[in-house]
N, C-alpha and C. Protein backbone atom coordinates (compact mmCIF):
# COMPACT_ATOMS: atom_id res chain seq x y z
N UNK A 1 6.56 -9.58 23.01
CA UNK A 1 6.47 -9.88 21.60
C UNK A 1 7.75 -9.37 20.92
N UNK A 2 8.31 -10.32 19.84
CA UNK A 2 9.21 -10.10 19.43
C UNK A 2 9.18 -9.24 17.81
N UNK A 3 9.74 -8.48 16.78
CA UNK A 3 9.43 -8.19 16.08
C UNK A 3 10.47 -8.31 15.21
N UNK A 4 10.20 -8.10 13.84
CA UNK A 4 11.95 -8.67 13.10
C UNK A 4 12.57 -7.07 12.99
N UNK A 5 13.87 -6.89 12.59
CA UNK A 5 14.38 -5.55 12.03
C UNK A 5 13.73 -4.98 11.74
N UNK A 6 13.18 -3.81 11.14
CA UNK A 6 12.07 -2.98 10.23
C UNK A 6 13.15 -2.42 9.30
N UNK A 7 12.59 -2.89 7.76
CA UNK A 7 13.37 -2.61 6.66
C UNK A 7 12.45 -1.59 5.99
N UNK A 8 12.60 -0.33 6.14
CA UNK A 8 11.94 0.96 5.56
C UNK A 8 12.43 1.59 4.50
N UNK A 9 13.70 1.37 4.08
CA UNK A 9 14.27 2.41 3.03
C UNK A 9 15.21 2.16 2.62
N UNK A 10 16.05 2.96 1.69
CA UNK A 10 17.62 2.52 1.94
C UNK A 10 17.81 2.15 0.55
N UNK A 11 18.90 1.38 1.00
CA UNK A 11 19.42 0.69 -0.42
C UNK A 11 19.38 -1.31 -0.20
N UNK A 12 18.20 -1.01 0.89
CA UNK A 12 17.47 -3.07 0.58
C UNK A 12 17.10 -3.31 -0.44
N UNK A 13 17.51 -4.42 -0.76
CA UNK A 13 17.32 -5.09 -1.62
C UNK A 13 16.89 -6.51 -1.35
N UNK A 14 15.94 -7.21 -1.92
CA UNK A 14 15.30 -8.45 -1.47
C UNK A 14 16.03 -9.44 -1.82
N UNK A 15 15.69 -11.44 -1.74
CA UNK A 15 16.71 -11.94 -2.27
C UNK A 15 17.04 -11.74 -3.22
N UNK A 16 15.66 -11.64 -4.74
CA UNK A 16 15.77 -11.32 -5.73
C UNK A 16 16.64 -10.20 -6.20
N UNK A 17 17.08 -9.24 -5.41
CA UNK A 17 17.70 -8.63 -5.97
C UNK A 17 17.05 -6.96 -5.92
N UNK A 18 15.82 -7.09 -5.42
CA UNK A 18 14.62 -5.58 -6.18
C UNK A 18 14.76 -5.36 -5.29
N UNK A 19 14.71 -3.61 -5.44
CA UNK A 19 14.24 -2.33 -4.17
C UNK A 19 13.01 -2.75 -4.05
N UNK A 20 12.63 -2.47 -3.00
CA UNK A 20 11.00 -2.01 -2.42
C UNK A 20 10.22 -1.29 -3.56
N UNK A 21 9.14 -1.83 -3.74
CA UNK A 21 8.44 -1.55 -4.32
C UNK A 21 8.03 -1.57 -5.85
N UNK A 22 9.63 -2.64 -6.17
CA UNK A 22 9.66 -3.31 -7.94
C UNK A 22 8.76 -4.34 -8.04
N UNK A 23 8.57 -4.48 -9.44
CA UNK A 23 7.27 -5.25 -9.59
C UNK A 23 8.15 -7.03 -9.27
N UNK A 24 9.15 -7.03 -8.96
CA UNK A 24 9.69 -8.40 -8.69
C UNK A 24 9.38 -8.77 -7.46
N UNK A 25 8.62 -7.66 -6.44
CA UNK A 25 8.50 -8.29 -5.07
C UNK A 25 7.70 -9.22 -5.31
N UNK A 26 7.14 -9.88 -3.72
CA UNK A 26 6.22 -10.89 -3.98
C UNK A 26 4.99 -9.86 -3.64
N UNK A 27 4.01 -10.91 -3.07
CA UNK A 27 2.49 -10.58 -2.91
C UNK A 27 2.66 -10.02 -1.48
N UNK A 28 1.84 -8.32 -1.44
CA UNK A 28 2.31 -7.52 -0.21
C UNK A 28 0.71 -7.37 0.65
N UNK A 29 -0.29 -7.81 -0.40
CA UNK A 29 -1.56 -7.97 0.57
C UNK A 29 -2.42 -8.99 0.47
N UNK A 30 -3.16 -9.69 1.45
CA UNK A 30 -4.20 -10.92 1.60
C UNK A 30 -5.47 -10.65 2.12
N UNK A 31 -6.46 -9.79 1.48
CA UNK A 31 -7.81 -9.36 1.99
C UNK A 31 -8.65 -10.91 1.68
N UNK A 32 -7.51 -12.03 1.32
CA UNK A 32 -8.83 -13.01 1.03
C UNK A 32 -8.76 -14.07 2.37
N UNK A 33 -7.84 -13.33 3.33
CA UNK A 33 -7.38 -14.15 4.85
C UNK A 33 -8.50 -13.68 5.49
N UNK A 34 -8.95 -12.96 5.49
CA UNK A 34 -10.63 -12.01 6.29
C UNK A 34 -11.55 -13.29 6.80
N UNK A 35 -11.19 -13.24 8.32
CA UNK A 35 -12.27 -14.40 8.43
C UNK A 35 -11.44 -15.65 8.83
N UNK A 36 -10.31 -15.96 8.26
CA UNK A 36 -8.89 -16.88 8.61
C UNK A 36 -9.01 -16.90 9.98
N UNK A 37 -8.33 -18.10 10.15
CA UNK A 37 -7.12 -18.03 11.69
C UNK A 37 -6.14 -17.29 12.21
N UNK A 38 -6.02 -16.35 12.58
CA UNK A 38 -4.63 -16.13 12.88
C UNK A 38 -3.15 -16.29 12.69
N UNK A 39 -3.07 -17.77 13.44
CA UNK A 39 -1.77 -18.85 12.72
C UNK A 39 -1.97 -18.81 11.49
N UNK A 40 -3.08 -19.54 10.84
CA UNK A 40 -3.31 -20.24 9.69
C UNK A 40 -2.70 -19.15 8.46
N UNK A 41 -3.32 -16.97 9.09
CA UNK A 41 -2.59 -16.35 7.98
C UNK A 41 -1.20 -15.61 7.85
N UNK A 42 -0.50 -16.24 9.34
CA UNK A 42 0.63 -15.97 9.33
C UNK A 42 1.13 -17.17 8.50
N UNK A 43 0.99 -18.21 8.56
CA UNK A 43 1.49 -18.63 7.85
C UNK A 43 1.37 -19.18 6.13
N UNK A 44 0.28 -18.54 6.00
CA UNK A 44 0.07 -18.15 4.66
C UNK A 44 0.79 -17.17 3.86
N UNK A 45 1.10 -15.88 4.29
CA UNK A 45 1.64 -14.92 4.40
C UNK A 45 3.45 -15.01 4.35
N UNK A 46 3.59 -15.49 5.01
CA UNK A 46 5.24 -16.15 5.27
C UNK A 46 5.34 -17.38 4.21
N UNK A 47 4.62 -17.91 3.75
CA UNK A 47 5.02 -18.71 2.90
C UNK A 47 4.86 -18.08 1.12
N UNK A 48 3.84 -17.45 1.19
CA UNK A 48 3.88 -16.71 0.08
C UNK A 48 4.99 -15.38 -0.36
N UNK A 49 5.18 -15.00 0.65
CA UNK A 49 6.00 -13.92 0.31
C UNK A 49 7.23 -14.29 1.86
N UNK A 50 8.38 -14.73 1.78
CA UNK A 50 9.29 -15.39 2.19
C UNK A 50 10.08 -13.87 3.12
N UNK A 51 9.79 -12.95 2.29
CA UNK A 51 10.44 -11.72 2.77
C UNK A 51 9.89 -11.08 3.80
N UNK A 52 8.61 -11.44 4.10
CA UNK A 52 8.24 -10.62 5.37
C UNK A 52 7.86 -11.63 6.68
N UNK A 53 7.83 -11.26 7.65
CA UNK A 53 7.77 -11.54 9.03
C UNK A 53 6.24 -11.29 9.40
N UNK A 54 5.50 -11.90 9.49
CA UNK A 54 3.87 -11.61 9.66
C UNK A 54 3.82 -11.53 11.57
N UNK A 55 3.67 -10.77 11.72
CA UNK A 55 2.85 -10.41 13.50
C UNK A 55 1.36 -10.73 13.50
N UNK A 56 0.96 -11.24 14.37
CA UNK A 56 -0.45 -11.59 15.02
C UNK A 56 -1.04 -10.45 16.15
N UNK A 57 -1.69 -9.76 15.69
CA UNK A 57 -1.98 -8.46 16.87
C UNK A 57 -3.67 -8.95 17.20
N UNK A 58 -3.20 -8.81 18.93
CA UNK A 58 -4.90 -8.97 19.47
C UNK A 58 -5.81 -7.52 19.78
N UNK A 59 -6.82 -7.64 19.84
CA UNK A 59 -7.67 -6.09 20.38
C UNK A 59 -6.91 -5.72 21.49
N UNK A 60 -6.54 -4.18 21.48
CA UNK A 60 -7.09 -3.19 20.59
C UNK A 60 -5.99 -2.94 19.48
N UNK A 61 -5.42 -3.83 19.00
CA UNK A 61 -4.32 -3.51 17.67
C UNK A 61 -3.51 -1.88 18.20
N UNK A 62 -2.73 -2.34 19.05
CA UNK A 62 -1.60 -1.40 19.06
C UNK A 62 -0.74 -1.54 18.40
N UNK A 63 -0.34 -0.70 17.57
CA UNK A 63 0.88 -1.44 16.86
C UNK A 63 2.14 -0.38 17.03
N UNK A 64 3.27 -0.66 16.57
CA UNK A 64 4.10 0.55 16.20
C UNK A 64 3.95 0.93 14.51
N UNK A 65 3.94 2.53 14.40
CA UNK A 65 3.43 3.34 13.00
C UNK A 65 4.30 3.21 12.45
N UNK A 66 5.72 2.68 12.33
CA UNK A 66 6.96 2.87 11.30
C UNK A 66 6.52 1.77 10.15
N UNK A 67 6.54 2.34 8.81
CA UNK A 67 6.42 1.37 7.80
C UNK A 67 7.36 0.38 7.42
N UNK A 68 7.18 -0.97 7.45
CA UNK A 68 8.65 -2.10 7.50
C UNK A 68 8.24 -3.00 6.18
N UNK A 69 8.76 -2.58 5.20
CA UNK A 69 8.87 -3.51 3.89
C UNK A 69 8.87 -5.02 4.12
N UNK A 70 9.11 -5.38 5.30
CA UNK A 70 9.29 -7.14 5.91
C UNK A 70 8.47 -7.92 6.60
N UNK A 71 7.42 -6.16 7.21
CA UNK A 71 6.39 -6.70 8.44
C UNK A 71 5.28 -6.63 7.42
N UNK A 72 4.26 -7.75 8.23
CA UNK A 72 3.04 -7.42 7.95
C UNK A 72 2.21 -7.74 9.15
N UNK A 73 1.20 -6.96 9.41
CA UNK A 73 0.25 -6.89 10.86
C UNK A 73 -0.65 -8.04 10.33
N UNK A 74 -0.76 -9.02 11.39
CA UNK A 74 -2.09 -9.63 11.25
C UNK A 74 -3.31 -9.60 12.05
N UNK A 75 -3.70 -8.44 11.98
CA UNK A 75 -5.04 -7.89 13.18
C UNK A 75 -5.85 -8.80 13.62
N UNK A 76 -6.96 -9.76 14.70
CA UNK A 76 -7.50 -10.66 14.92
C UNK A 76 -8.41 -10.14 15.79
N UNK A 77 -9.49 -10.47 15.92
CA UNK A 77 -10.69 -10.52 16.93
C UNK A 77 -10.68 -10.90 17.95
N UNK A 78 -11.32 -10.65 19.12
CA UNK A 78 -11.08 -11.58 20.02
C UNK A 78 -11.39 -13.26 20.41
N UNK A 79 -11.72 -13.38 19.22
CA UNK A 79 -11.51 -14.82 18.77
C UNK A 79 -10.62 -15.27 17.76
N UNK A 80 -9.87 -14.41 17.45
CA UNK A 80 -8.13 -15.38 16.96
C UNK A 80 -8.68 -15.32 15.10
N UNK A 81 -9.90 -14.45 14.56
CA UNK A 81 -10.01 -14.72 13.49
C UNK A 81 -9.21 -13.55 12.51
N UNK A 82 -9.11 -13.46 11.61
CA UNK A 82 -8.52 -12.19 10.61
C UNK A 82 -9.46 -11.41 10.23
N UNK A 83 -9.64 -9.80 10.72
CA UNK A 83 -10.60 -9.07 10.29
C UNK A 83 -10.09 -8.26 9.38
N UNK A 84 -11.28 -7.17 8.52
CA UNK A 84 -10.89 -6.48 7.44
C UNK A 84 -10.24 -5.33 7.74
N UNK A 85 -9.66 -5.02 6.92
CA UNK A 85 -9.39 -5.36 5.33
C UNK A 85 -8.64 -6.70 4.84
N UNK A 86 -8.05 -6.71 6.53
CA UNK A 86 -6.60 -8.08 5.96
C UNK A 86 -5.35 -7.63 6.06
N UNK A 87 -4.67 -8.57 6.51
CA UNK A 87 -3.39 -8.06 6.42
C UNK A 87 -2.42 -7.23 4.79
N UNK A 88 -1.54 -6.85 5.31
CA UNK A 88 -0.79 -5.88 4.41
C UNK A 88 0.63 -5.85 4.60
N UNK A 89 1.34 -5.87 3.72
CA UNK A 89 2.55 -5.65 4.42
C UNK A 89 2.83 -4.13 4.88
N UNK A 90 3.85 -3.48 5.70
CA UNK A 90 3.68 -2.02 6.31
C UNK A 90 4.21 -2.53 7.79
């Protein structure tokens, strides 16, 4: 599995122009994907907010703990659905 850069800190700035965590970002969580496809909320996710890189994680959700302003986990069941809370960006 491939993963993008991890953008944690610094002096990033998005296209817009905003640090992490200005109210100019886009939308950083989707608890209404709960229950979704997999694909279906990566690419929901990537289209709504252009800046992050959505991952698809299967059981048992290993992930790596570093927080990435770009990533967002998309946790799934072992049937490929989106469980809660939902993805996030992190």
């Amino acid at each position: 599995m491939t993963y993008p850069p991890c953008i944690s800190g610094g002096p990033y700035r998005n296209a817009n122009g905003c640090a992490p965590g200005a109210c100019c970002f886009d939308k950083t969580e989707w608890p209404e994907l709960v229950g979704k496809s997999g694909v279906e909320a990566k690419n929901t996710i990537e289209r709504e907010n252009p800046e992050v890189t959505a991952v698809i994680v299967h059981p048992p959700w290993i992930v790596i703990q570093d927080y990435c302003y770009n990533r967002a986990w998309v946790k799934v069941s072992d049937d490929g659905l989106v469980v809660a809370p939902g993805p996030k960006v992190g």
